[in-house]
N, C-alpha and C. Protein backbone atom coordinates (compact mmCIF):
# COMPACT_ATOMS: atom_id res chain seq x y z
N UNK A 1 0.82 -1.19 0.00
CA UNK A 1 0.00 0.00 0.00
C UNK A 1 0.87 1.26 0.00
N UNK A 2 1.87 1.42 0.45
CA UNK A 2 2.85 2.34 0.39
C UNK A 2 3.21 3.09 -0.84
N UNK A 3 3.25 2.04 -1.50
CA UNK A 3 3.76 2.17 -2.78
C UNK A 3 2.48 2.90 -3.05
N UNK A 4 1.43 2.73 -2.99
CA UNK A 4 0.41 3.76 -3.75
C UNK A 4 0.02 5.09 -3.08
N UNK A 5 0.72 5.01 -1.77
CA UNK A 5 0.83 6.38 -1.36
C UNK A 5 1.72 6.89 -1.59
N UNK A 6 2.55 6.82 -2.44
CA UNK A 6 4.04 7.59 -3.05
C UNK A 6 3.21 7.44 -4.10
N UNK A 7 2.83 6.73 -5.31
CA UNK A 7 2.35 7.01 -6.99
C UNK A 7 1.11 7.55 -6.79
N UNK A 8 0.25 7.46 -6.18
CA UNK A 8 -1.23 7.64 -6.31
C UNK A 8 -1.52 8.34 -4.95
N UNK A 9 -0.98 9.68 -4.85
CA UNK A 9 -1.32 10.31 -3.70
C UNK A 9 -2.74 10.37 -3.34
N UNK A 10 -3.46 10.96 -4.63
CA UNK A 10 -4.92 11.29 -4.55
C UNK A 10 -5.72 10.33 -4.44
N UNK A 11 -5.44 9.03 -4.33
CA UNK A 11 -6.56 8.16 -3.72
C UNK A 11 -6.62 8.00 -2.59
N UNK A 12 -5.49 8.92 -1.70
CA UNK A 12 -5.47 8.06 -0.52
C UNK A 12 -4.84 9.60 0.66
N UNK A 13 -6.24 10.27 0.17
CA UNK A 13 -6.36 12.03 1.26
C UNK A 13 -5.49 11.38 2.66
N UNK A 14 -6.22 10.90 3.30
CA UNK A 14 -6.24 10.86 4.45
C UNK A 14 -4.48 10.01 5.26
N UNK A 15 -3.60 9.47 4.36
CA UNK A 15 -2.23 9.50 5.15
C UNK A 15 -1.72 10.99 5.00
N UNK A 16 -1.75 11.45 6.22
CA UNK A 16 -0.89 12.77 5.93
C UNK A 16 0.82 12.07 6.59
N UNK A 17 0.91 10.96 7.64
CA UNK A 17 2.38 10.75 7.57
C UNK A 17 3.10 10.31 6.23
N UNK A 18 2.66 9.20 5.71
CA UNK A 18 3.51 9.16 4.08
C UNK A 18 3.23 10.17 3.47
N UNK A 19 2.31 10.93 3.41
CA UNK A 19 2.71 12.29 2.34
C UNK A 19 3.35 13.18 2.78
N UNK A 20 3.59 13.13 3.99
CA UNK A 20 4.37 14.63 4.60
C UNK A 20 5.71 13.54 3.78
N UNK A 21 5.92 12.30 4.42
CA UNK A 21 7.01 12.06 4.41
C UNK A 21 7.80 11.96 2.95
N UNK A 22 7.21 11.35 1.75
CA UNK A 22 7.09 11.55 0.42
C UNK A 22 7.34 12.42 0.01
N UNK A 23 6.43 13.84 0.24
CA UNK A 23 6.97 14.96 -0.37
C UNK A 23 8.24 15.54 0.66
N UNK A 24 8.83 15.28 1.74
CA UNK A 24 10.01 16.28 2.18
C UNK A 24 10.73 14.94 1.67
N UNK A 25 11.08 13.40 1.06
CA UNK A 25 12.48 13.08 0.70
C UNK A 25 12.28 13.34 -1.01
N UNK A 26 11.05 13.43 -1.92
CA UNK A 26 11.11 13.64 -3.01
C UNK A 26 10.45 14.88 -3.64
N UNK A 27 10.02 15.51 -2.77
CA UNK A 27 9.04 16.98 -3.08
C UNK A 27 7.79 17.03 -3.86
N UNK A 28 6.83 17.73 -3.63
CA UNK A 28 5.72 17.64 -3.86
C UNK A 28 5.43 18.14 -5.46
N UNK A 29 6.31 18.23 -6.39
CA UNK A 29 5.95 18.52 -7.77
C UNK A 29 6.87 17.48 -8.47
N UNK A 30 7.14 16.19 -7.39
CA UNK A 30 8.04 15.03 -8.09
C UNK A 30 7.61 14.58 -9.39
N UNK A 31 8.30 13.70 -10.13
CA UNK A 31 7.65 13.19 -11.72
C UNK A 31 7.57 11.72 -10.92
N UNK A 32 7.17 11.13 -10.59
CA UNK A 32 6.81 9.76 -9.93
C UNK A 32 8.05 8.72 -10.97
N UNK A 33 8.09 8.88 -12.26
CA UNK A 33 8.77 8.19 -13.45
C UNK A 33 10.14 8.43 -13.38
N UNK A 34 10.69 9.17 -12.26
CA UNK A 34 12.57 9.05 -11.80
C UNK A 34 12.62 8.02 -11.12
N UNK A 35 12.27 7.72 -10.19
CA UNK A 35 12.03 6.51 -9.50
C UNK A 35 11.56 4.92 -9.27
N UNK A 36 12.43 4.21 -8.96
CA UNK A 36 11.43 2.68 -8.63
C UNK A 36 11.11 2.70 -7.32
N UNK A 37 10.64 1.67 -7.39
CA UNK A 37 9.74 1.73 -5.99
C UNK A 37 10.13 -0.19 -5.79
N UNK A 38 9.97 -0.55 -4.92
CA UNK A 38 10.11 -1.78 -4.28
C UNK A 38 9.46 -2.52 -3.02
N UNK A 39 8.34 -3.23 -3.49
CA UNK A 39 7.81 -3.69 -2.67
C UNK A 39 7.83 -4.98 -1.78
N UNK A 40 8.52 -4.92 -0.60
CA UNK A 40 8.07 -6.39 0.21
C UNK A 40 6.77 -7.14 0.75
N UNK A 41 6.70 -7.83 0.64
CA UNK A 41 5.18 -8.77 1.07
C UNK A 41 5.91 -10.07 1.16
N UNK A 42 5.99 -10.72 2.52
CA UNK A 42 6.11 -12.22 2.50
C UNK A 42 4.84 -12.87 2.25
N UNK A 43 4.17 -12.39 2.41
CA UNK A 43 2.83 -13.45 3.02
C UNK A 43 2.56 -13.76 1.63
N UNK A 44 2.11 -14.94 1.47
CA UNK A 44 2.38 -15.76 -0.46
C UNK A 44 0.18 -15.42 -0.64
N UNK A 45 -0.63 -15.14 0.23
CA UNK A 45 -1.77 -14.64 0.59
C UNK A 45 -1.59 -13.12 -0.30
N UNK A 46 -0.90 -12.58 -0.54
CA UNK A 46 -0.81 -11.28 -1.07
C UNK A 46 -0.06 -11.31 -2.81
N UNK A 47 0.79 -11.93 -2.33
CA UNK A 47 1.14 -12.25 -3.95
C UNK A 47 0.53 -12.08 -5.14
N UNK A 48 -0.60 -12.20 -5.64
CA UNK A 48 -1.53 -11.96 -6.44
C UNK A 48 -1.56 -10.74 -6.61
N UNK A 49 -1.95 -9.81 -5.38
CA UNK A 49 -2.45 -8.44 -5.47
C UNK A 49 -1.52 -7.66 -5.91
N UNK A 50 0.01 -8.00 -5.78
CA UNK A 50 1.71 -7.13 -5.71
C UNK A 50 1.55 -7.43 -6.79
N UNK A 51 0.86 -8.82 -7.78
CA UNK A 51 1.46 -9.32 -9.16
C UNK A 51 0.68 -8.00 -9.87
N UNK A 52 -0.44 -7.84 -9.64
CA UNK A 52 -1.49 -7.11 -10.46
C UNK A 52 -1.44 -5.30 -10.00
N UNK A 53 -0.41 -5.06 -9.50
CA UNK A 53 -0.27 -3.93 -8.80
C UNK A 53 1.08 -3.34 -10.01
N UNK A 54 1.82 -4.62 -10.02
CA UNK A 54 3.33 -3.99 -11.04
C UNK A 54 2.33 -3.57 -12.25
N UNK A 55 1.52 -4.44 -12.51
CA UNK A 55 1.03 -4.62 -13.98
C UNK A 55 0.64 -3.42 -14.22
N UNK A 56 0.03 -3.01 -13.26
CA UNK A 56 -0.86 -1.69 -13.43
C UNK A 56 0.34 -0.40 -13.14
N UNK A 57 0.94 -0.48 -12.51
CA UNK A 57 1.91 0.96 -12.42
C UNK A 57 3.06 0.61 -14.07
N UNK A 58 3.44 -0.58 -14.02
CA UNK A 58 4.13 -0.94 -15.68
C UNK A 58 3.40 -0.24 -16.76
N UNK A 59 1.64 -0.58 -16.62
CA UNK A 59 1.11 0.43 -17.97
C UNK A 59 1.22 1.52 -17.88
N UNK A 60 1.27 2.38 -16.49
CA UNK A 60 1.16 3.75 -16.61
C UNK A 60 2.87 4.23 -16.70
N UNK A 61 3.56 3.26 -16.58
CA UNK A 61 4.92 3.63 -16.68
C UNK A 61 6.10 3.94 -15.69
N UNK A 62 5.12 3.05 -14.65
CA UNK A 62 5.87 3.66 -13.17
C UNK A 62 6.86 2.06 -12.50
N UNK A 63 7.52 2.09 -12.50
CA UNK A 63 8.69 1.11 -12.42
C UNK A 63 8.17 0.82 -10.94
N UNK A 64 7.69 -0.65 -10.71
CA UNK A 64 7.54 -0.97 -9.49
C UNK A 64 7.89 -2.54 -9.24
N UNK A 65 8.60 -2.61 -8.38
CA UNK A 65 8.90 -4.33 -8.45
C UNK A 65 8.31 -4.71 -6.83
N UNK A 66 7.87 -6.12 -7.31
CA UNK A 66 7.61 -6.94 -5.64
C UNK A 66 8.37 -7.66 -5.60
N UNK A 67 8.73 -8.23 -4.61
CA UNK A 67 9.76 -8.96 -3.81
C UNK A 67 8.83 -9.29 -2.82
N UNK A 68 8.98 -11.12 -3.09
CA UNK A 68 7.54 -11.75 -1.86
C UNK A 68 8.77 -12.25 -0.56
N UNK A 69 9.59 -11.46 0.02
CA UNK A 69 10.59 -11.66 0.79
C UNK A 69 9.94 -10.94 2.27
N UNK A 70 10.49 -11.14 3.64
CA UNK A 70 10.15 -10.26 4.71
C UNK A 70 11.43 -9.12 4.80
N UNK A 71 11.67 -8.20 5.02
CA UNK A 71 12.91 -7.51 5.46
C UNK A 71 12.94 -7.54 6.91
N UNK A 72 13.93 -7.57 7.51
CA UNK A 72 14.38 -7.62 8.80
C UNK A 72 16.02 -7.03 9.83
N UNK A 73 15.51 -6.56 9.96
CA UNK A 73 17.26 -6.43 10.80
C UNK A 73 18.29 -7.40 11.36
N UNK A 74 17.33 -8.54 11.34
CA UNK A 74 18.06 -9.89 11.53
C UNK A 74 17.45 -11.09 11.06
N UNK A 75 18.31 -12.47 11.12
CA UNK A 75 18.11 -13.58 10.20
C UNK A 75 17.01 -14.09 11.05
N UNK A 76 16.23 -14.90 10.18
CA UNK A 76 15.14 -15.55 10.81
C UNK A 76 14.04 -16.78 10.32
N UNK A 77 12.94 -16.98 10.90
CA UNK A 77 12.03 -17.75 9.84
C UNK A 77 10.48 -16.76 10.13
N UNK A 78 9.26 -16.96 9.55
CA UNK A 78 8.22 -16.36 9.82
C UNK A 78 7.43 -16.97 9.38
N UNK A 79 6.56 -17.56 10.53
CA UNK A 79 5.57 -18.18 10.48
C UNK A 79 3.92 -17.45 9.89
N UNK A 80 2.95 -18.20 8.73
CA UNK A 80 1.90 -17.69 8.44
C UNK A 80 0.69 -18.77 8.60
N UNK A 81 0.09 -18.25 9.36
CA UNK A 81 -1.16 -19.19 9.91
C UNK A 81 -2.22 -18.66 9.17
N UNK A 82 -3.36 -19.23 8.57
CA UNK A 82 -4.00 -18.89 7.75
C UNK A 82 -5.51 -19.22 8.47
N UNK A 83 -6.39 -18.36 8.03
CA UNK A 83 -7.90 -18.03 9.32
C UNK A 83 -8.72 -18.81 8.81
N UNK A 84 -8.61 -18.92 6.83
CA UNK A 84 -9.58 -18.90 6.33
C UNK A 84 -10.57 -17.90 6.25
N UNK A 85 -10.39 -16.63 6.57
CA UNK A 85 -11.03 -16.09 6.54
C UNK A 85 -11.01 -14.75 5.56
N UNK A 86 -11.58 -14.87 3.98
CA UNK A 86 -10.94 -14.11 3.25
C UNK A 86 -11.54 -12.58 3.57
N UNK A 87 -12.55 -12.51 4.58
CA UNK A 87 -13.08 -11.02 4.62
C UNK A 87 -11.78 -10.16 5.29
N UNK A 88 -10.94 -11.06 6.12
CA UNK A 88 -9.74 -10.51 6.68
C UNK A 88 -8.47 -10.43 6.02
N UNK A 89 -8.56 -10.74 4.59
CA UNK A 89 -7.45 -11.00 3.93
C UNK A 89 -6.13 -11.37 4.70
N UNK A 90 -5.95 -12.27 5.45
CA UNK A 90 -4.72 -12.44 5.73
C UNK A 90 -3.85 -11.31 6.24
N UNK A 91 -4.57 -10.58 6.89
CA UNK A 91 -3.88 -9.42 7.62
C UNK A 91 -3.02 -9.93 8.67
């Protein structure tokens, strides 16, 4: 979701922390098209949505890659328990 609060400010009024933060490291009259963007998602539950997310910033021309990896400050494993419950998407 990040990622669409850096490309797609205007769908999404209401983060004023990523937009403050967005516009003071890239400024608020940025060309979105200098930049890639890079997205993590481990959870293999999301995968789909990151697949269909490049697709869509690729047509408009906006360089975005997923990476279904966790980032961490240290080595590890991460466990995903699943609810069944798709109204919760795997949050």
């Amino acid at each position: 979701v990040h990622t669409r609060f850096l490309y797609e400010p205007n769908l999404y009024p209401n983060t004023k922390t990523a937009a403050s933060f967005f516009n003071e490291q890239f400024g608020t009259s940025r060309d979105n098209h200098d930049f890639c963007a890079f997205g993590f998602e481990p959870n293999p539950a999301h995968r789909k949505r990151h697949e269909n997310l490049m697709a869509h910033f690729k047509a408009g021309g906006l360089r975005y890659h997923y990476i279904g990896v966790a980032v961490s400050d240290s080595v590890g494993n991460m466990t995903f328990y699943h609810n069944q419950d798709e109204a919760k998407e795997e949050w």
